[in-house]
C-alpha atoms as a PDB file:
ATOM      1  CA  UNK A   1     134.773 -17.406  47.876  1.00  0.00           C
ATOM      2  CA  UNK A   2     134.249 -13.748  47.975  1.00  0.00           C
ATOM      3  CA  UNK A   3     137.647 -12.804  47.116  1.00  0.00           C
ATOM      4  CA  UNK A   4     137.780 -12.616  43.021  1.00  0.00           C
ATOM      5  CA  UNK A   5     141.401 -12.670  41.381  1.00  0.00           C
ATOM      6  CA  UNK A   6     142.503 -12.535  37.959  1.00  0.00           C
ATOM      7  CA  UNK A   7     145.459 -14.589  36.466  1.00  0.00           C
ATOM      8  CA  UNK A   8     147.513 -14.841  33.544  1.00  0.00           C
ATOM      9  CA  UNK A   9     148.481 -18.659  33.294  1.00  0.00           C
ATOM     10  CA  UNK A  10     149.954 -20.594  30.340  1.00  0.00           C
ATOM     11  CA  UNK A  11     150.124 -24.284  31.366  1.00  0.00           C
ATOM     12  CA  UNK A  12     151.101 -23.419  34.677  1.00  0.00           C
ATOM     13  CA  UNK A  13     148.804 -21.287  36.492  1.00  0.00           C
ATOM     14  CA  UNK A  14     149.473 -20.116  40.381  1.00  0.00           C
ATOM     15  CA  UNK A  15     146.313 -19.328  40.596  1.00  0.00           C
ATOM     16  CA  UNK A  16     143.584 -21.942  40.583  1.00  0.00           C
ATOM     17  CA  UNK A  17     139.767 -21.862  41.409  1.00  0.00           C
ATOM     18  CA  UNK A  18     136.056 -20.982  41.031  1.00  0.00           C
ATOM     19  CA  UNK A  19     136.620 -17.490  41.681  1.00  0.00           C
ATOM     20  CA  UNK A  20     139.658 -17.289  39.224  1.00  0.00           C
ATOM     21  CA  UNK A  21     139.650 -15.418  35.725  1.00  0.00           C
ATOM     22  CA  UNK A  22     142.207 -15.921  33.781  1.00  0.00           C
ATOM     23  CA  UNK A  23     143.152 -13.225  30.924  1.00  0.00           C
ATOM     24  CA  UNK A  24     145.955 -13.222  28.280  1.00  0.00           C
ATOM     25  CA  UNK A  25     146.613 -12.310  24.983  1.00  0.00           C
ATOM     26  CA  UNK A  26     146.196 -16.079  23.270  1.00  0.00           C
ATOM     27  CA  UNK A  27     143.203 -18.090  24.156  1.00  0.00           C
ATOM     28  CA  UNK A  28     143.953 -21.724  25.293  1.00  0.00           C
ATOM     29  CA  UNK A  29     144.154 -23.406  22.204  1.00  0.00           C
ATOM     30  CA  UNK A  30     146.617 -20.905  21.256  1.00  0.00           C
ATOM     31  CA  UNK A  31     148.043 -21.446  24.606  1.00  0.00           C
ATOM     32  CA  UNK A  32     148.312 -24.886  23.619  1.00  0.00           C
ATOM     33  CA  UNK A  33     149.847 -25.089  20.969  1.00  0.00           C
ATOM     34  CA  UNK A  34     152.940 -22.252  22.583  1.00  0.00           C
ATOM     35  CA  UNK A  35     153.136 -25.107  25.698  1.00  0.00           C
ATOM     36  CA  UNK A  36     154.371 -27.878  22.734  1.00  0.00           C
ATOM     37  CA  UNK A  37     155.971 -25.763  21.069  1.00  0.00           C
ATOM     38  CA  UNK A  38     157.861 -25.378  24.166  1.00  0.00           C
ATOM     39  CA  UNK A  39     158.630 -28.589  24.975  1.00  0.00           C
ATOM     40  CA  UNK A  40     155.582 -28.319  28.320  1.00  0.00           C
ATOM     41  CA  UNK A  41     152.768 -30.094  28.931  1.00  0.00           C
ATOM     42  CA  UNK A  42     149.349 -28.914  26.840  1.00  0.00           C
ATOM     43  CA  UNK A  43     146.893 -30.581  29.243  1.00  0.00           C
ATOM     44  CA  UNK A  44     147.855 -27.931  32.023  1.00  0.00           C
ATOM     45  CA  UNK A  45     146.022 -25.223  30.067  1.00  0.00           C
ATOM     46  CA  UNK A  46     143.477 -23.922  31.734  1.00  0.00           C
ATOM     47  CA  UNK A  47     139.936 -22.054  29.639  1.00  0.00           C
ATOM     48  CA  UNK A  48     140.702 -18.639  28.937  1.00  0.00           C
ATOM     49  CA  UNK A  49     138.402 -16.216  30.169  1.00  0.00           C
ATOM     50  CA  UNK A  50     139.537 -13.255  28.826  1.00  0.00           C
ATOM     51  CA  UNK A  51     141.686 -12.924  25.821  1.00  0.00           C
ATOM     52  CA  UNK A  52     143.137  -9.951  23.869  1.00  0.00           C
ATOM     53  CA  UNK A  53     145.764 -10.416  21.572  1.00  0.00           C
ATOM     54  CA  UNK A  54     147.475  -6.531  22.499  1.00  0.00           C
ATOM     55  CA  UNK A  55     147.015  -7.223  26.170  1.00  0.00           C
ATOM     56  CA  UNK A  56     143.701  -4.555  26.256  1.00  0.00           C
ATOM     57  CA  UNK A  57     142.438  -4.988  29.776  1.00  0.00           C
ATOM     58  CA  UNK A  58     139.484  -2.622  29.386  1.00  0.00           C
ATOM     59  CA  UNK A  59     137.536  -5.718  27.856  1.00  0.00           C
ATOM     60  CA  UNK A  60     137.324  -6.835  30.929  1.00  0.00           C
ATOM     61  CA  UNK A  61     133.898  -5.809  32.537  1.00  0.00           C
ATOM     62  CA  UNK A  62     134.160  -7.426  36.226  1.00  0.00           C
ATOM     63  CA  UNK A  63     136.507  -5.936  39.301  1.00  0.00           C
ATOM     64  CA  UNK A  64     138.586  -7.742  41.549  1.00  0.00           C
ATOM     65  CA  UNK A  65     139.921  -7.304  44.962  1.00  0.00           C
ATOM     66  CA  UNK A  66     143.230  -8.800  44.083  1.00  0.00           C
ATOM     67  CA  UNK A  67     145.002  -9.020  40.175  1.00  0.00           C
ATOM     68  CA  UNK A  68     148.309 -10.930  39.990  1.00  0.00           C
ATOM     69  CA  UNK A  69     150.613 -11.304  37.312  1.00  0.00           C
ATOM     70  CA  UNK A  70     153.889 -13.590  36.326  1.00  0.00           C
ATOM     71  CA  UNK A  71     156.497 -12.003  34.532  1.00  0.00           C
ATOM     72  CA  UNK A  72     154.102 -10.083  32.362  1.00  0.00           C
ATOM     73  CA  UNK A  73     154.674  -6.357  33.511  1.00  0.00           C
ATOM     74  CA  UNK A  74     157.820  -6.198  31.829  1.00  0.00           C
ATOM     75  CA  UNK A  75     156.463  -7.157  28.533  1.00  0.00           C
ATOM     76  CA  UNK A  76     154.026  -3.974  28.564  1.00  0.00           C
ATOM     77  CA  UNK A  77     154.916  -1.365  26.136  1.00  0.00           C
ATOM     78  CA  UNK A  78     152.810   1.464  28.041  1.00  0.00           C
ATOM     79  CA  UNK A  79     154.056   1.036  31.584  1.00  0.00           C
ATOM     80  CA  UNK A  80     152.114   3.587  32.942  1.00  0.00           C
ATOM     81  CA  UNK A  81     149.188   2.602  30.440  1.00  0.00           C
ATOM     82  CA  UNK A  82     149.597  -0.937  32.193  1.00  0.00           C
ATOM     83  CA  UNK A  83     148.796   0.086  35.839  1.00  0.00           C
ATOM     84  CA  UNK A  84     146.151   2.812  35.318  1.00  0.00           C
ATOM     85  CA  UNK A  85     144.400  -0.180  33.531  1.00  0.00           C
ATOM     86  CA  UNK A  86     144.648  -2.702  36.371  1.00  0.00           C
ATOM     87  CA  UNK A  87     143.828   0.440  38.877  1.00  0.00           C
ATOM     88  CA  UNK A  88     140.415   0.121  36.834  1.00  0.00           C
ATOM     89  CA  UNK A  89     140.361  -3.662  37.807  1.00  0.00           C
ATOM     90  CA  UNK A  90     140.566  -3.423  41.002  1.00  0.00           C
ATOM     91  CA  UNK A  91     137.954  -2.469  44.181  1.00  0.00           C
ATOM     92  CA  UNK A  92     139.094   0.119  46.661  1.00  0.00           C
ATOM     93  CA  UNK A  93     141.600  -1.112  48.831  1.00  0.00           C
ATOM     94  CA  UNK A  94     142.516  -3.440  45.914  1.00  0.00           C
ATOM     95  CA  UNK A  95     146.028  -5.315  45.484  1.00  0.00           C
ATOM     96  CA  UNK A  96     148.158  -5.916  42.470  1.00  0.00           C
ATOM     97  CA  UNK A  97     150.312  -8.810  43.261  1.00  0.00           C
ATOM     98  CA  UNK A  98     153.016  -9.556  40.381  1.00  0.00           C
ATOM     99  CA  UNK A  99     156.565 -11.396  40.091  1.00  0.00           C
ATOM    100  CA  UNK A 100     159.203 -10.097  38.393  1.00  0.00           C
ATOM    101  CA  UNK A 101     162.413 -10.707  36.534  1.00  0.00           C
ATOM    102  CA  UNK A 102     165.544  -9.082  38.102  1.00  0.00           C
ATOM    103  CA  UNK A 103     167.930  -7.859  34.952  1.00  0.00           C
ATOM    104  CA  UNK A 104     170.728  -9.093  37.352  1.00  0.00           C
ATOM    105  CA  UNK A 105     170.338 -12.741  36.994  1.00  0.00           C
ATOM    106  CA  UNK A 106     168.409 -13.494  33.994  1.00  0.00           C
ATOM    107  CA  UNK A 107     169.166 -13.255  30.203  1.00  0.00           C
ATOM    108  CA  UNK A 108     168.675  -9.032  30.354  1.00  0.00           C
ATOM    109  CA  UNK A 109     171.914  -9.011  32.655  1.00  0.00           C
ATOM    110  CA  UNK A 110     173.234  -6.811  29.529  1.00  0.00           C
ATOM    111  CA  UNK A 111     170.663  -4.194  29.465  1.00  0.00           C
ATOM    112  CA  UNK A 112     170.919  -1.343  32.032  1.00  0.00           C
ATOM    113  CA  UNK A 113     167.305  -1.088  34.493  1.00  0.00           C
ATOM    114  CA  UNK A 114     165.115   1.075  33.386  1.00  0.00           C
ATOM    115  CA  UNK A 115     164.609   4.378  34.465  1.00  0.00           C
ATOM    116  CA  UNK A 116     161.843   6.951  34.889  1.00  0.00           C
ATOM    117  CA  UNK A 117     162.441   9.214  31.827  1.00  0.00           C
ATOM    118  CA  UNK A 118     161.500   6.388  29.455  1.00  0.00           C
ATOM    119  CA  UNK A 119     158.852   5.175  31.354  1.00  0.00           C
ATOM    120  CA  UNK A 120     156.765   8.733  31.025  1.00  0.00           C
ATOM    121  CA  UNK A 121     157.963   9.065  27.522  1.00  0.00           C
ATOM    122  CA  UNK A 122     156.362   6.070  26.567  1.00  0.00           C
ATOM    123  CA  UNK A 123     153.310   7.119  28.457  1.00  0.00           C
ATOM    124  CA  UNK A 124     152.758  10.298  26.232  1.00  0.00           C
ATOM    125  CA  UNK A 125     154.177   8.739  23.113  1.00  0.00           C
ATOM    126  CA  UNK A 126     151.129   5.931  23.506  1.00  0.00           C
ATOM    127  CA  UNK A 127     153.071   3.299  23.196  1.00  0.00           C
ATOM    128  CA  UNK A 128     151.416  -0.350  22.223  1.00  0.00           C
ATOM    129  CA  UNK A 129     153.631  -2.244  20.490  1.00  0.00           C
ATOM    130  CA  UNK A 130     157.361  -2.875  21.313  1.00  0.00           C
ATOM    131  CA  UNK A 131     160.188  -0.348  19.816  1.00  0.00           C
ATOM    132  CA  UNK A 132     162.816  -1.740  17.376  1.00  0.00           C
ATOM    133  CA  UNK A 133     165.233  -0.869  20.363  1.00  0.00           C
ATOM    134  CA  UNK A 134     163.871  -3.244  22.337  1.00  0.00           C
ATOM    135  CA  UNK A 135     163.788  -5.956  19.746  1.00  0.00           C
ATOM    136  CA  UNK A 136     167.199  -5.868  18.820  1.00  0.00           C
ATOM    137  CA  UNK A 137     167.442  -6.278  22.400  1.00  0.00           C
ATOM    138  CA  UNK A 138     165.752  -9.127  23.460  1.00  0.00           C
ATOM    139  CA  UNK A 139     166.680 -11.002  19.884  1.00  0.00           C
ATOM    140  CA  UNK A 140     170.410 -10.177  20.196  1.00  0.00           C
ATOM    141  CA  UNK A 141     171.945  -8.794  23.345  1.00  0.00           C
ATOM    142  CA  UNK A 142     170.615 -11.130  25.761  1.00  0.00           C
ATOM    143  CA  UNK A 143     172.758 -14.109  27.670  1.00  0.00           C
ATOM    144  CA  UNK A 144     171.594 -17.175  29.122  1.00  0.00           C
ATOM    145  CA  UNK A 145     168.810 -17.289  31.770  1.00  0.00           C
ATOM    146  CA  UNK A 146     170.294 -19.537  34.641  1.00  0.00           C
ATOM    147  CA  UNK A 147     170.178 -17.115  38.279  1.00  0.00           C
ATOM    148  CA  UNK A 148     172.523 -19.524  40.017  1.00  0.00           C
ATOM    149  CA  UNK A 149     175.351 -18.742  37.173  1.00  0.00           C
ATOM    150  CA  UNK A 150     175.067 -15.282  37.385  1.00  0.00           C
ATOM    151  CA  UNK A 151     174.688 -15.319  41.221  1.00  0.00           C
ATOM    152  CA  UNK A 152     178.579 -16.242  41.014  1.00  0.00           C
ATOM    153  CA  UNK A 153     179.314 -13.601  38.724  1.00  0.00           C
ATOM    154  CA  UNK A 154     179.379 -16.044  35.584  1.00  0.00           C
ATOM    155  CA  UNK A 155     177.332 -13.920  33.103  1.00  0.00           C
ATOM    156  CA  UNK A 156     178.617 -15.547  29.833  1.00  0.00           C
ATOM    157  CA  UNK A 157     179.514 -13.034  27.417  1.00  0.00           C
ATOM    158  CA  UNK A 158     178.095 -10.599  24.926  1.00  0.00           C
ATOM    159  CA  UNK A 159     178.896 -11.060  21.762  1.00  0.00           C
ATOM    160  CA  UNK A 160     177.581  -8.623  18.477  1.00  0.00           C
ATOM    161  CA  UNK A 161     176.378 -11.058  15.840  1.00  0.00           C
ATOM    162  CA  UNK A 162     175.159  -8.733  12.640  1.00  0.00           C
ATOM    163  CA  UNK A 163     173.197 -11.563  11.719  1.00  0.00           C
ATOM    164  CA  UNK A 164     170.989 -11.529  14.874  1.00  0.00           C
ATOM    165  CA  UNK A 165     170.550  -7.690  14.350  1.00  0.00           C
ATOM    166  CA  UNK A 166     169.397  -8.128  11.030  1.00  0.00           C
ATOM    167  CA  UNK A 167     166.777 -10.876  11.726  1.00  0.00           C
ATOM    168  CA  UNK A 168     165.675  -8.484  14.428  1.00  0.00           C
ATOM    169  CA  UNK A 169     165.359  -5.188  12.268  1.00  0.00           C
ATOM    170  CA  UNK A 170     163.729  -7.704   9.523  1.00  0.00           C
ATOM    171  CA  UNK A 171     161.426  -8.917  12.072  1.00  0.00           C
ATOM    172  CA  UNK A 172     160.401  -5.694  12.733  1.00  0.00           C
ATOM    173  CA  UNK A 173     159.918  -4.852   9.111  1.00  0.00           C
ATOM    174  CA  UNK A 174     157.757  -7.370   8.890  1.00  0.00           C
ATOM    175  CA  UNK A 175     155.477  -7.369  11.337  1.00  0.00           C
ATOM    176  CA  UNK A 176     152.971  -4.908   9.986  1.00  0.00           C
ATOM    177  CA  UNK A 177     151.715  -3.418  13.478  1.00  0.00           C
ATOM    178  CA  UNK A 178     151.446  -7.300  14.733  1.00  0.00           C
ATOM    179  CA  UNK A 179     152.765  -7.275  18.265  1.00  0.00           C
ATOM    180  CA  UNK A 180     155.903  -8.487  18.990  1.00  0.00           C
ATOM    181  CA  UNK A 181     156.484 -10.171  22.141  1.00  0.00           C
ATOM    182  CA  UNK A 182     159.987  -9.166  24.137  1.00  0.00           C
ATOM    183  CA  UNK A 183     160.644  -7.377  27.327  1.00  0.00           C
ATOM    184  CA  UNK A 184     159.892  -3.535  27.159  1.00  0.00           C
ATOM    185  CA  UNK A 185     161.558  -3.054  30.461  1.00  0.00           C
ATOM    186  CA  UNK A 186     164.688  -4.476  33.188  1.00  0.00           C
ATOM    187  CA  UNK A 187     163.968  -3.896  36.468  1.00  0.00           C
ATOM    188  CA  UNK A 188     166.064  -4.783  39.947  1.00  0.00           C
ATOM    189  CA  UNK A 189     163.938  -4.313  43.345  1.00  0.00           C
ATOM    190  CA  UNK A 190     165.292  -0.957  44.227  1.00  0.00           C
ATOM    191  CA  UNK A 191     164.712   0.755  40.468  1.00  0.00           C
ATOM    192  CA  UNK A 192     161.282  -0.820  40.366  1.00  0.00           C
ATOM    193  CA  UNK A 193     160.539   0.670  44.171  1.00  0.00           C
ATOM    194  CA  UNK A 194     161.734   3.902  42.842  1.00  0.00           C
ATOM    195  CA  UNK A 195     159.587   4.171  39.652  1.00  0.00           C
ATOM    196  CA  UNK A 196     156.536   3.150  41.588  1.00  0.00           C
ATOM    197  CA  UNK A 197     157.108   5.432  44.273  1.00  0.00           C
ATOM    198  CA  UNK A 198     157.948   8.352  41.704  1.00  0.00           C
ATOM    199  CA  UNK A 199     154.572   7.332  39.297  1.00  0.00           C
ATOM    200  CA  UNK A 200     152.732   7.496  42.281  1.00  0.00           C
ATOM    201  CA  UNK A 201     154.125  10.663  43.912  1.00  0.00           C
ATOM    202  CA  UNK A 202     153.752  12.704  40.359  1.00  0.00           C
ATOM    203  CA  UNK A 203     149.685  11.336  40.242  1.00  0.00           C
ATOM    204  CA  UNK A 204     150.587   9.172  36.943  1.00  0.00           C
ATOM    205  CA  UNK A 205     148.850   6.133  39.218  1.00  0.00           C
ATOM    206  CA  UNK A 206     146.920   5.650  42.478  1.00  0.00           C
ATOM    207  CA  UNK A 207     148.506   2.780  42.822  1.00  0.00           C
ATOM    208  CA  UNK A 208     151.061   2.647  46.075  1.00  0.00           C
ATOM    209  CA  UNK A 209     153.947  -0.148  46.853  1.00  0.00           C
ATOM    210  CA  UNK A 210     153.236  -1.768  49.782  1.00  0.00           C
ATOM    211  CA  UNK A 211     155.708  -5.190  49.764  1.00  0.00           C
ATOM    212  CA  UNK A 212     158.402  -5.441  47.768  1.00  0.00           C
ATOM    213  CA  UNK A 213     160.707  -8.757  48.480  1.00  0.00           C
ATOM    214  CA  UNK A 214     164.217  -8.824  47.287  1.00  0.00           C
ATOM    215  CA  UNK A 215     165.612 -11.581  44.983  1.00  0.00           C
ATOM    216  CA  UNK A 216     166.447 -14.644  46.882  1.00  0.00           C
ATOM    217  CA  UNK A 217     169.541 -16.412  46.582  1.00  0.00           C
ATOM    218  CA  UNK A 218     170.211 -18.016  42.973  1.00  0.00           C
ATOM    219  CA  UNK A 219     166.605 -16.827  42.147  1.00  0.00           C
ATOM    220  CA  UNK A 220     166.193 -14.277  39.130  1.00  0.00           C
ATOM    221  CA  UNK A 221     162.586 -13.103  40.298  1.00  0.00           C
ATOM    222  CA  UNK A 222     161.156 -10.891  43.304  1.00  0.00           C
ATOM    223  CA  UNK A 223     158.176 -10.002  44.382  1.00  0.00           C
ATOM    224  CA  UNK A 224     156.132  -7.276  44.714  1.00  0.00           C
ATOM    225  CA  UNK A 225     152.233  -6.438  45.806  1.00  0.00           C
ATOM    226  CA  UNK A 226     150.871  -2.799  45.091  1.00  0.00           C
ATOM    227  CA  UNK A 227     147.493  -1.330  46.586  1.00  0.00           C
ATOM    228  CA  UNK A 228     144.805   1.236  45.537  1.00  0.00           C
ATOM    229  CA  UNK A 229     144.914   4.146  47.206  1.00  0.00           C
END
């Protein structure tokens, strides 16, 4: 199989195969043991090939014709930093294939998308580990994550508790440059299509949109593939 892709999995990889590399930022025992802790089945891991524990994708040495990810792009602090990285991975002609959340129906329905201005700043501010903005944010101003709820407009209700704002600000405190795992970003299909489009048309990536699928009914994902150009 000619055709090389790379895959981040946890105990459920979409991608399987010979011809598969799988990076992430635990290696499998460490995957593992996050499975259980989760409540999911261990034995589903599959052998790390890559592993960086701030998501570095420049130790990667090999290139790929196709790179897909799983609700991982909106964990990267460095947006930009994030796609001029897999633009490295990939051959000409390459495809970045990824599925993402859609603020609208999952626990970000709270947060307002994203929009470009933050993405450059935190571009030029070099961004690698996740603001204190954005973990008071995913620690206590999220809802619940069922799509079919909020696809009939029930999207619970925000409520300020101090004493998840404080555990988040401690957290922070704490964590000593260790990286923090929450979502850096909230996208829907049409802000995502216009930050691509706008990243590419300013010559902060090569990288073009060429599918972009909308969120299907009582789904909270969609679906997007992006090519070198």
């Amino acid at each position: 199989m000619s055709q090389r892709s790379k895959s981040a999995p946890l105990q459920t990889p979409a991608l399987r195969g010979s011809s598969v590399r799988y990076f992430d930022v635990l290696d499998s025992n460490g995957l593992r043991k996050r499975a259980e802790e989760h409540g999911l089945d261990p034995g589903n891991v599959p052998e790390i090939d890559y592993v960086s524990p701030t998501g570095d994708l420049t130790i990667i040495p090999e290139k790929f014709r196709l790179v897909f990810s799983s609700h991982c792009i909106e964990h990267q602090p460095d947006l930009i930093g994030h796609l001029k990285a897999v633009e490295r991975l990939l051959m000409d002609g390459g495809q970045y294939a990824m599925i993402v959340p859609d603020c609208r129906y999952c626990f970000d329905y709270f947060l307002p998308p994203s929009n470009i201005a933050e993405v450059i700043s935190a571009h030029y501010e070099g961004r690698r580990l996740h603001t204190l903005r954005s973990i008071i944010e995913h620690r206590a101003l999220i809802t619940h994550n069922e799509p079919a709820r909020h696809w009939r407009g029930d999207h619970g209700k925000l409520e300020l508790e101090p004493v998840k704002i404080h555990a988040a600000i401690d957290e922070w405190r704490s964590s000593n440059g260790r990286y923090i795992d929450v979502h850096a970003w909230q996208f829907t299909p049409d802000t995502f299509r216009e930050i691509i489009v706008c990243l590419n048309e300013l010559g902060y990536i090569r990288l073009a949109l060429q599918q972009i699928h909308d969120t299907l009914q009582d789904s909270f994902e969609f679906h997007v593939v992006l090519t070198v150009r």
